[in-house]
C-alpha atoms as a PDB file:
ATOM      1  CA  UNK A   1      95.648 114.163  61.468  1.00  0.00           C
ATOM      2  CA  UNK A   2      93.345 114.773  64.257  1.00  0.00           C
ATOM      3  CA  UNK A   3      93.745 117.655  66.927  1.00  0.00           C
ATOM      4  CA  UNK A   4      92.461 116.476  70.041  1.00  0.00           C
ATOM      5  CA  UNK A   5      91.721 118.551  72.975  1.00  0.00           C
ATOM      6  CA  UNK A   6      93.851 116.106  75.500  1.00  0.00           C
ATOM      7  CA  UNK A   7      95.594 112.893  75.898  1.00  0.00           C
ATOM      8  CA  UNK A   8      93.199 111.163  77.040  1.00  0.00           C
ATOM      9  CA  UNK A   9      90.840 112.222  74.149  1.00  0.00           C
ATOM     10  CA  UNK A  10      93.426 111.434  71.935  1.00  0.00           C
ATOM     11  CA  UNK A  11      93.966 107.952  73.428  1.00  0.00           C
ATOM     12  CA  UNK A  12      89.975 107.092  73.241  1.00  0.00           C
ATOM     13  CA  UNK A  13      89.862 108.785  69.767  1.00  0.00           C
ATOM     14  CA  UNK A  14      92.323 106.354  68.457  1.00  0.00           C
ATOM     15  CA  UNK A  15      90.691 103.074  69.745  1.00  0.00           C
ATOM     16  CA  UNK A  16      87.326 104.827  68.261  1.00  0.00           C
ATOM     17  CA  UNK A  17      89.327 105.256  65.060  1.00  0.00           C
ATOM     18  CA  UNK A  18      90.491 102.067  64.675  1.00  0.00           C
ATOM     19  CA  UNK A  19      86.874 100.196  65.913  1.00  0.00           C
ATOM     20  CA  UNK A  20      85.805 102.458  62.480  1.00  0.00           C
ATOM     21  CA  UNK A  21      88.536 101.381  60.564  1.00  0.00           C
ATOM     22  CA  UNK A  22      87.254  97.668  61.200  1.00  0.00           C
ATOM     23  CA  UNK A  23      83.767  98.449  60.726  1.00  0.00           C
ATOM     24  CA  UNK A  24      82.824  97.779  64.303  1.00  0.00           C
ATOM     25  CA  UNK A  25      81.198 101.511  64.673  1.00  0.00           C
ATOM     26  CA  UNK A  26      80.236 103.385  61.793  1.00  0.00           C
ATOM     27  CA  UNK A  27      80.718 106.964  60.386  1.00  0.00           C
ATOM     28  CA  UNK A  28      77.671 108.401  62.303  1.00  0.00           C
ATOM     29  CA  UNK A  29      78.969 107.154  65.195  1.00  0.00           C
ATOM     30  CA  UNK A  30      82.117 108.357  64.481  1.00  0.00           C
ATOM     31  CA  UNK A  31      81.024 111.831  63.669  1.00  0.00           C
ATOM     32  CA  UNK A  32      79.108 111.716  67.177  1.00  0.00           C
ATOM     33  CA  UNK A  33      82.270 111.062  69.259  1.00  0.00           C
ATOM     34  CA  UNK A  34      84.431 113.088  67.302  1.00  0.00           C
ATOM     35  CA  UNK A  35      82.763 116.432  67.784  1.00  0.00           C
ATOM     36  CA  UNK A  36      83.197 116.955  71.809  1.00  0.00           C
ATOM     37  CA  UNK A  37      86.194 115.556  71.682  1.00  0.00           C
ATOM     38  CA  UNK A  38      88.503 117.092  69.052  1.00  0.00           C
ATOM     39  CA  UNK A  39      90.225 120.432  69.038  1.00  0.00           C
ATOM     40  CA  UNK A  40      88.284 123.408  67.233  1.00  0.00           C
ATOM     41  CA  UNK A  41      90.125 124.187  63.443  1.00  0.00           C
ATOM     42  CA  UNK A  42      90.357 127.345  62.508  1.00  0.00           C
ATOM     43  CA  UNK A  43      88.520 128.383  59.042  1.00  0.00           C
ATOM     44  CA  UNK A  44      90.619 128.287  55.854  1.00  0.00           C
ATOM     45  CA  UNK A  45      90.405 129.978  53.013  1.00  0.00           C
ATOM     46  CA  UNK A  46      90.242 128.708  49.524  1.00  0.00           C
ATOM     47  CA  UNK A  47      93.583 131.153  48.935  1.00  0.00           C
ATOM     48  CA  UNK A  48      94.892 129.324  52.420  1.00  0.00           C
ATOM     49  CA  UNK A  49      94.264 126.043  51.301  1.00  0.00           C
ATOM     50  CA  UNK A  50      95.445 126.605  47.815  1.00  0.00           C
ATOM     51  CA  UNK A  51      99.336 127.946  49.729  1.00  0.00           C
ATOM     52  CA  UNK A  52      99.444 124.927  52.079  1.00  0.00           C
ATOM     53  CA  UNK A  53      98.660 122.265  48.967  1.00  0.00           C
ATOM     54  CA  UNK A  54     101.152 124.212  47.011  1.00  0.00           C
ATOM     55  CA  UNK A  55     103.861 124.179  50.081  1.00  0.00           C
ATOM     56  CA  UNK A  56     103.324 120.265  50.807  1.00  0.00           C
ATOM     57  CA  UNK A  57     103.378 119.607  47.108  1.00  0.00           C
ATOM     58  CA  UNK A  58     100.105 118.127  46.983  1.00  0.00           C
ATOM     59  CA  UNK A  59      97.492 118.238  44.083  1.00  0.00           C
ATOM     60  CA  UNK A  60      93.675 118.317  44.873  1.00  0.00           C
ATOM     61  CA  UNK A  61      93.474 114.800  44.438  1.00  0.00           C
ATOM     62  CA  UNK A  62      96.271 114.237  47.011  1.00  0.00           C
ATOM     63  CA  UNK A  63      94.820 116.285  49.469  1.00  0.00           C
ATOM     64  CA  UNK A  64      91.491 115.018  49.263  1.00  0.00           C
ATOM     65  CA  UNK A  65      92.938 111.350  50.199  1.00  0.00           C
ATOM     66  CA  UNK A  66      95.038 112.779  52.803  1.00  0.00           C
ATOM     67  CA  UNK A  67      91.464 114.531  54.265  1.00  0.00           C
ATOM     68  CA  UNK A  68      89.673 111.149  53.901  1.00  0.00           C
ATOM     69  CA  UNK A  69      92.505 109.374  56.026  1.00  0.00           C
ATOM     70  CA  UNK A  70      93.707 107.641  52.540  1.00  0.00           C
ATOM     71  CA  UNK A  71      97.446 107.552  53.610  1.00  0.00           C
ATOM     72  CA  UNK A  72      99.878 105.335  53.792  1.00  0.00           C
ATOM     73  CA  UNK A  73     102.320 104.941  57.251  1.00  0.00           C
ATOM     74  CA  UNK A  74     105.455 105.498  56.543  1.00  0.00           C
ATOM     75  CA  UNK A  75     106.475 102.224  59.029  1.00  0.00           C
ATOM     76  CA  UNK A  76     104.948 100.071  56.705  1.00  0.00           C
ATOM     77  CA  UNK A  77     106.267 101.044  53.316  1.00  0.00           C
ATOM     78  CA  UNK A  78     109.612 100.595  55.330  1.00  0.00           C
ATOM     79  CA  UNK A  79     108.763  96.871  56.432  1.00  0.00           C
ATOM     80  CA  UNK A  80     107.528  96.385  52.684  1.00  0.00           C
ATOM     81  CA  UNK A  81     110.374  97.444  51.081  1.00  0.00           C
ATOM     82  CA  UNK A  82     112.814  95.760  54.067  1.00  0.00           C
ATOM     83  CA  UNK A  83     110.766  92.584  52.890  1.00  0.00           C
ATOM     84  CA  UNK A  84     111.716  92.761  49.233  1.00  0.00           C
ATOM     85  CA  UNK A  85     115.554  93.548  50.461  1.00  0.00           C
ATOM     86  CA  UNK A  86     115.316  90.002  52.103  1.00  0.00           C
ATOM     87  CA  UNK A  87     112.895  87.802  49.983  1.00  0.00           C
ATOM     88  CA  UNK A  88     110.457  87.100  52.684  1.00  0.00           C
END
């Protein structure tokens, strides 16, 4: 999830996001706008890294999709599964 440094970042961040998402900007462009705009992260060490994957319950591979935005919204496996509940 991104940190931005505002509301108003965050708002334009998101439309930026989702013009990536559709391939209307791409991940240069994306890398441009992000780096005024979002919040500074603190370094992490490997040991760091390794307690927070271990806390979430999340192998390598698991945290590497969740770092490349490779998530699913939990809204939408909802809907899916409210879908099979009704046939639709």
């Amino acid at each position: 999830m991104r940190s931005y440094k505002g509301q108003a970042f965050a708002a334009i961040g998101e439309t930026a996001e989702a013009l990536h998402i559709h391939e209307i900007i791409g991940k240069t462009t994306m890398k441009e706008f992000d780096e005024p705009y979002l919040a500074p992260v603190a370094d992490m060490t490997p040991e760091k890294i390794r307690r927070i994957r271990e806390q979430k319950h999340l192998t390598q591979e698991a945290l590497a999709d969740v770092d490349a935005g490779r998530t699913i919204d939990h809204q939408a496996v909802q809907e899916w599964a409210d879908n099979l509940n009704t046939g639709e």
